[in-house]
N, C-alpha and C. Protein backbone atom coordinates (compact mmCIF):
# COMPACT_ATOMS: atom_id res chain seq x y z
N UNK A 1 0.84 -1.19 0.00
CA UNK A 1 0.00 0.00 0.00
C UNK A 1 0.87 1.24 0.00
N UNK A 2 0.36 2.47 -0.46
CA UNK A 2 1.17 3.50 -0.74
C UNK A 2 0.49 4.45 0.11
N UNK A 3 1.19 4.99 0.57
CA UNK A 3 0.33 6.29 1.62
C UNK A 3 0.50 7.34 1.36
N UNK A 4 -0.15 8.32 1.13
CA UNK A 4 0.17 10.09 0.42
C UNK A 4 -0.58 10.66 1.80
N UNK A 5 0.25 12.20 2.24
CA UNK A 5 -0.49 12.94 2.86
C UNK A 5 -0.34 14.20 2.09
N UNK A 6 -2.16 14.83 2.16
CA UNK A 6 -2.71 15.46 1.30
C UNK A 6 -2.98 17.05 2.89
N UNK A 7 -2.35 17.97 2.28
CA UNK A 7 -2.54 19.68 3.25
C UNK A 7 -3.30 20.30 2.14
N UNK A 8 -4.72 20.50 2.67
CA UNK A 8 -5.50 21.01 2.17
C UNK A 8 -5.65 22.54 2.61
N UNK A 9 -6.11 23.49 2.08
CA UNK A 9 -6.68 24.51 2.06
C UNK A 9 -7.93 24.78 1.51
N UNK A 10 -8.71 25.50 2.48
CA UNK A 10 -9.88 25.53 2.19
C UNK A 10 -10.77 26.57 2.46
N UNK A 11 -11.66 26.83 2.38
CA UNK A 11 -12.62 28.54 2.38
C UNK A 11 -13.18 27.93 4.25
N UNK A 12 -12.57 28.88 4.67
CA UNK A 12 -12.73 28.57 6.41
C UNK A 12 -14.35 28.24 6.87
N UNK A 13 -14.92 29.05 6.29
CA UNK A 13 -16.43 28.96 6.33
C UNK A 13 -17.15 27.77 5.93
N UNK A 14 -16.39 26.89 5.54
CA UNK A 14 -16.75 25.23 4.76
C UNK A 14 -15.86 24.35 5.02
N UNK A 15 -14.94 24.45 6.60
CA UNK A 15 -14.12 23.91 6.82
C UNK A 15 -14.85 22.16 7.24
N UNK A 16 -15.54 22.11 8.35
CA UNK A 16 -16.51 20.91 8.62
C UNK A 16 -17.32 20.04 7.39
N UNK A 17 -17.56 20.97 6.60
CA UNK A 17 -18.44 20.50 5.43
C UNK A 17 -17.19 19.95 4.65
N UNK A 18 -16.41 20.59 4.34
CA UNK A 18 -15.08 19.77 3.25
C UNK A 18 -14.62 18.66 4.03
N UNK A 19 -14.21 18.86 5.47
CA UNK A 19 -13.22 17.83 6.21
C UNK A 19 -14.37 16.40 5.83
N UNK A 20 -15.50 16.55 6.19
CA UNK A 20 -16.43 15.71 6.20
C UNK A 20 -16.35 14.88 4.23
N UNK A 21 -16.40 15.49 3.28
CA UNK A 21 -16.69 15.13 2.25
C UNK A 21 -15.27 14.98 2.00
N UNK A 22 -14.11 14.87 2.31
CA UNK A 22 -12.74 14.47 1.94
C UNK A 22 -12.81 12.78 2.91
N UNK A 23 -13.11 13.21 4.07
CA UNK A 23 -13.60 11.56 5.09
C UNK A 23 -14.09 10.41 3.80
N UNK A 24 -15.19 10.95 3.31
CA UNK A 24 -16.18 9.96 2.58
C UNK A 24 -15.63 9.78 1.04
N UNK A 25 -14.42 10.35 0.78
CA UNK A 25 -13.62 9.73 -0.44
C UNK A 25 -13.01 8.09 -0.33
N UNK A 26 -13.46 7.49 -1.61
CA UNK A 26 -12.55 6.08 -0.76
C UNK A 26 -11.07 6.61 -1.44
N UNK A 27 -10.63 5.85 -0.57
CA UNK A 27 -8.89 5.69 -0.19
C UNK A 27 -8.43 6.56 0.86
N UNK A 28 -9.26 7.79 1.56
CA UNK A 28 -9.24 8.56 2.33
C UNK A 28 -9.26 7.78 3.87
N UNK A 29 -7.95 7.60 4.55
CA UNK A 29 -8.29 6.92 5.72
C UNK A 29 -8.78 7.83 7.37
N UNK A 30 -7.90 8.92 6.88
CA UNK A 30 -8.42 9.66 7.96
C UNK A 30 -8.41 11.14 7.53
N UNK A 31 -8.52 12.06 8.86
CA UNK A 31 -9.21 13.55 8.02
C UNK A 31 -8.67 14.57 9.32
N UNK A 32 -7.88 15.63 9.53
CA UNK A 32 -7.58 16.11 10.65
C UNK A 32 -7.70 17.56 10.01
N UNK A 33 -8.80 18.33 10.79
CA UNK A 33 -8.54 19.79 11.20
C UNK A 33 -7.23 20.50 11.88
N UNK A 34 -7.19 21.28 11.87
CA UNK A 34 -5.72 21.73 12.40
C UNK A 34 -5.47 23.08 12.17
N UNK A 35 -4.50 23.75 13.14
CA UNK A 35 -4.29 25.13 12.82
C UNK A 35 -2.86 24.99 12.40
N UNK A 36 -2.89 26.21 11.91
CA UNK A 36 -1.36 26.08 10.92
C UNK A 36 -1.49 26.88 9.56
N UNK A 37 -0.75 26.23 8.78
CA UNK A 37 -0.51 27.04 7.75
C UNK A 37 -1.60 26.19 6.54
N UNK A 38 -2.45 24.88 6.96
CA UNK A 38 -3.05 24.56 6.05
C UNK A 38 -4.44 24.02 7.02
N UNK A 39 -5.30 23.81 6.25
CA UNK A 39 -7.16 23.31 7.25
C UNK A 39 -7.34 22.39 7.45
N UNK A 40 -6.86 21.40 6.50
CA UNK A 40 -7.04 19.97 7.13
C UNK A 40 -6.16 19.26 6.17
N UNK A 41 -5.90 18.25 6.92
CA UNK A 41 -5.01 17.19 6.40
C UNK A 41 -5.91 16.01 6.02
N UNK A 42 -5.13 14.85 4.79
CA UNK A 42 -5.79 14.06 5.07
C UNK A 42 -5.10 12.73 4.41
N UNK A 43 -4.93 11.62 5.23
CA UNK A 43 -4.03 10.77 5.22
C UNK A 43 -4.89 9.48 3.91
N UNK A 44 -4.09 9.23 2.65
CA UNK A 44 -4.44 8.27 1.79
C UNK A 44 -3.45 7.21 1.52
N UNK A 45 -4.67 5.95 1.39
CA UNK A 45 -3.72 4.69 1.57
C UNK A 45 -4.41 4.37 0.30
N UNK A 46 -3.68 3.56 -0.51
CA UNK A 46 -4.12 2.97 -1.61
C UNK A 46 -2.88 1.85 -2.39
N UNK A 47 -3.31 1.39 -3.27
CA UNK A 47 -2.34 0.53 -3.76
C UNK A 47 -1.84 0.78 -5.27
N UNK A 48 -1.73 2.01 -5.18
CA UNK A 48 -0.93 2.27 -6.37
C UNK A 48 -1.50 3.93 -6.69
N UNK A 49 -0.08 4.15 -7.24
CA UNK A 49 0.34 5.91 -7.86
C UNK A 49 -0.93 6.46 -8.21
N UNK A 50 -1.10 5.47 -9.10
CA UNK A 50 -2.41 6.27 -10.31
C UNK A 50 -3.56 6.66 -9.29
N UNK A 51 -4.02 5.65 -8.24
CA UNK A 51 -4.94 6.14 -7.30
C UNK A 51 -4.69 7.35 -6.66
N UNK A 52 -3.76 7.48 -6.33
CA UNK A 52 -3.34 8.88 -5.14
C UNK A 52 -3.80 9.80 -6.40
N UNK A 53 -3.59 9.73 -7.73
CA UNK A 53 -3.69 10.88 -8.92
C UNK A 53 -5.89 10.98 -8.63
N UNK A 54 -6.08 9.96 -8.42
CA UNK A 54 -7.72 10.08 -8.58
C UNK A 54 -8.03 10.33 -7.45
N UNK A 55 -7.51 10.22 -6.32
CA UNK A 55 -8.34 10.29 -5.22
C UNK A 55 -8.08 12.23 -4.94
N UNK A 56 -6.92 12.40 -5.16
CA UNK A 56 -6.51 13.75 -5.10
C UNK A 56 -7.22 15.24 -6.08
N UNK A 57 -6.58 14.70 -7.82
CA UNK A 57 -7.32 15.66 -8.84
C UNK A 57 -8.73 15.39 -9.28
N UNK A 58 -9.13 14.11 -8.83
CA UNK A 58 -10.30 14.38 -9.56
C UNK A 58 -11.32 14.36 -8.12
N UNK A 59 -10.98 13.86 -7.32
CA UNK A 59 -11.58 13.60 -6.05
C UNK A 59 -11.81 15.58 -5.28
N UNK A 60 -10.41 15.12 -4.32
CA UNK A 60 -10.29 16.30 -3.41
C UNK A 60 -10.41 17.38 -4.21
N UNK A 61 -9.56 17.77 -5.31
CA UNK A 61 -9.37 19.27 -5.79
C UNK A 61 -10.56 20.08 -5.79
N UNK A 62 -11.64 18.70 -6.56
CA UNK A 62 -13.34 19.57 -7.21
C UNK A 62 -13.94 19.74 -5.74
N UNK A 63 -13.53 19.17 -5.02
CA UNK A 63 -14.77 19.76 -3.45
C UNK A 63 -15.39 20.93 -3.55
N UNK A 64 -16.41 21.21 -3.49
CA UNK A 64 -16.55 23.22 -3.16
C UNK A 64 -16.00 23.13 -1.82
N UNK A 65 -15.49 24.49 -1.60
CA UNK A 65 -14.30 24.87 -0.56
C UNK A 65 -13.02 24.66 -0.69
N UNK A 66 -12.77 23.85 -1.51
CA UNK A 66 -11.16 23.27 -1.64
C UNK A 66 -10.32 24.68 -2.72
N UNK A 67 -9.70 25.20 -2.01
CA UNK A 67 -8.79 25.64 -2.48
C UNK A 67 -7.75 25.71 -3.02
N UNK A 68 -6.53 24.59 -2.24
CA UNK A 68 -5.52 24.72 -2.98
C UNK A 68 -5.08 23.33 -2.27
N UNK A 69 -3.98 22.40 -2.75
CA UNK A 69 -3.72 21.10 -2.29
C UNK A 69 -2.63 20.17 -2.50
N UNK A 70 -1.47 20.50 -1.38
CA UNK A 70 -0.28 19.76 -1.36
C UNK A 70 0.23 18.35 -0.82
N UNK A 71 0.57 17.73 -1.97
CA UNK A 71 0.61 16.27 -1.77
C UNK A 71 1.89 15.72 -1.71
N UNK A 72 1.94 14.83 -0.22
CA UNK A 72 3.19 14.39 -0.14
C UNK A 72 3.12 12.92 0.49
N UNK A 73 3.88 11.91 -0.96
CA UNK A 73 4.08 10.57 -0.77
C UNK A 73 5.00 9.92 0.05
N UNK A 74 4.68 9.29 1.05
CA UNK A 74 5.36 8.44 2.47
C UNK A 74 6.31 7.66 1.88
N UNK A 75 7.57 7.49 1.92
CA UNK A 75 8.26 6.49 2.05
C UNK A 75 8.48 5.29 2.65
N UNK A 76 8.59 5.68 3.90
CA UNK A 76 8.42 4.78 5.16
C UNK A 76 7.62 5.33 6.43
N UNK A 77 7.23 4.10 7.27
CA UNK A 77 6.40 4.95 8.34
C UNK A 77 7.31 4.38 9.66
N UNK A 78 7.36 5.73 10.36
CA UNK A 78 7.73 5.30 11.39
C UNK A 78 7.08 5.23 12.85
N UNK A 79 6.81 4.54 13.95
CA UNK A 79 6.17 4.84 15.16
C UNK A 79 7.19 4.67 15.95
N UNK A 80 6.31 5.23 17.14
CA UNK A 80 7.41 5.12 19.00
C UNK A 80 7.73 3.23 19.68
N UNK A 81 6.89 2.47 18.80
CA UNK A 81 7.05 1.20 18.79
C UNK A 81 8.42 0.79 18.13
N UNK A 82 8.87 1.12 17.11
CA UNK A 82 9.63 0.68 16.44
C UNK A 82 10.98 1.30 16.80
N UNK A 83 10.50 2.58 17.21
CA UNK A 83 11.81 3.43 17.57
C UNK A 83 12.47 2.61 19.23
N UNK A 84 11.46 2.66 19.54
CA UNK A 84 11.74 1.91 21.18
C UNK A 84 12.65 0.86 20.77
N UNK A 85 12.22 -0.29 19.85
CA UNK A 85 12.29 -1.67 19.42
C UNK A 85 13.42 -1.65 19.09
N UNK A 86 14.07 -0.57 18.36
CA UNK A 86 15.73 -0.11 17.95
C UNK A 86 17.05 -0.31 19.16
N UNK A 87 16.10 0.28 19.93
CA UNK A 87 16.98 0.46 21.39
C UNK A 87 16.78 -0.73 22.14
N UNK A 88 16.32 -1.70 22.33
CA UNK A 88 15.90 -2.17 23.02
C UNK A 88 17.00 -3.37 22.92
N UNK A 89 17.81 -4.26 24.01
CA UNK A 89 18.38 -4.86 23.86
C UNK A 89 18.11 -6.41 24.37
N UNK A 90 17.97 -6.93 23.73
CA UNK A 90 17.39 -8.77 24.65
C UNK A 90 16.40 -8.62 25.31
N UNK A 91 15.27 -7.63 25.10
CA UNK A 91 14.30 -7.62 26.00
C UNK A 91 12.98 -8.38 25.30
């Protein structure tokens, strides 16, 4: 599976209404509001390139509210499990 995270921008006034209709995209696994420099994030898993291209331009871009939308493909994932698991010696 390939994972893209997608920083959305969006017309503030349609922030709940977009976060909500980016949720109900498939390949869309999760959906985070947030303050910062972008409105919501939103984490996509799929199994191949060409999807992240559909779930993104033809999907997210057309939302009403969607403004503008930066996409960035995961390499590797890392957690505090694994990092621990590094250190960890004969345990």
């Amino acid at each position: 599976m390939i994972t893209a995270i997608v920083l959305i921008q969006t017309d503030v006034h349609q922030i709940p209404e977009t976060a909500q209709a980016v949720a109900d995209i498939s390949g869309v696994t999760e959906v985070y509001s947030c303050a910062g420099d972008v409105d919501l994030i939103a984490k996509i898993r799929v199994r191949d390139h060409a999807e992240i291209a559909d779930v993104v331009t033809s999907a997210i871009s057309r939302l009403p509210g969607v403004k503008h939308t930066a996409t960035h493909i995961a390499f590797k994932s890392y957690s505090s499990a694994d990092i621990d698991a590094g250190f960890s010696i004969g345990e």
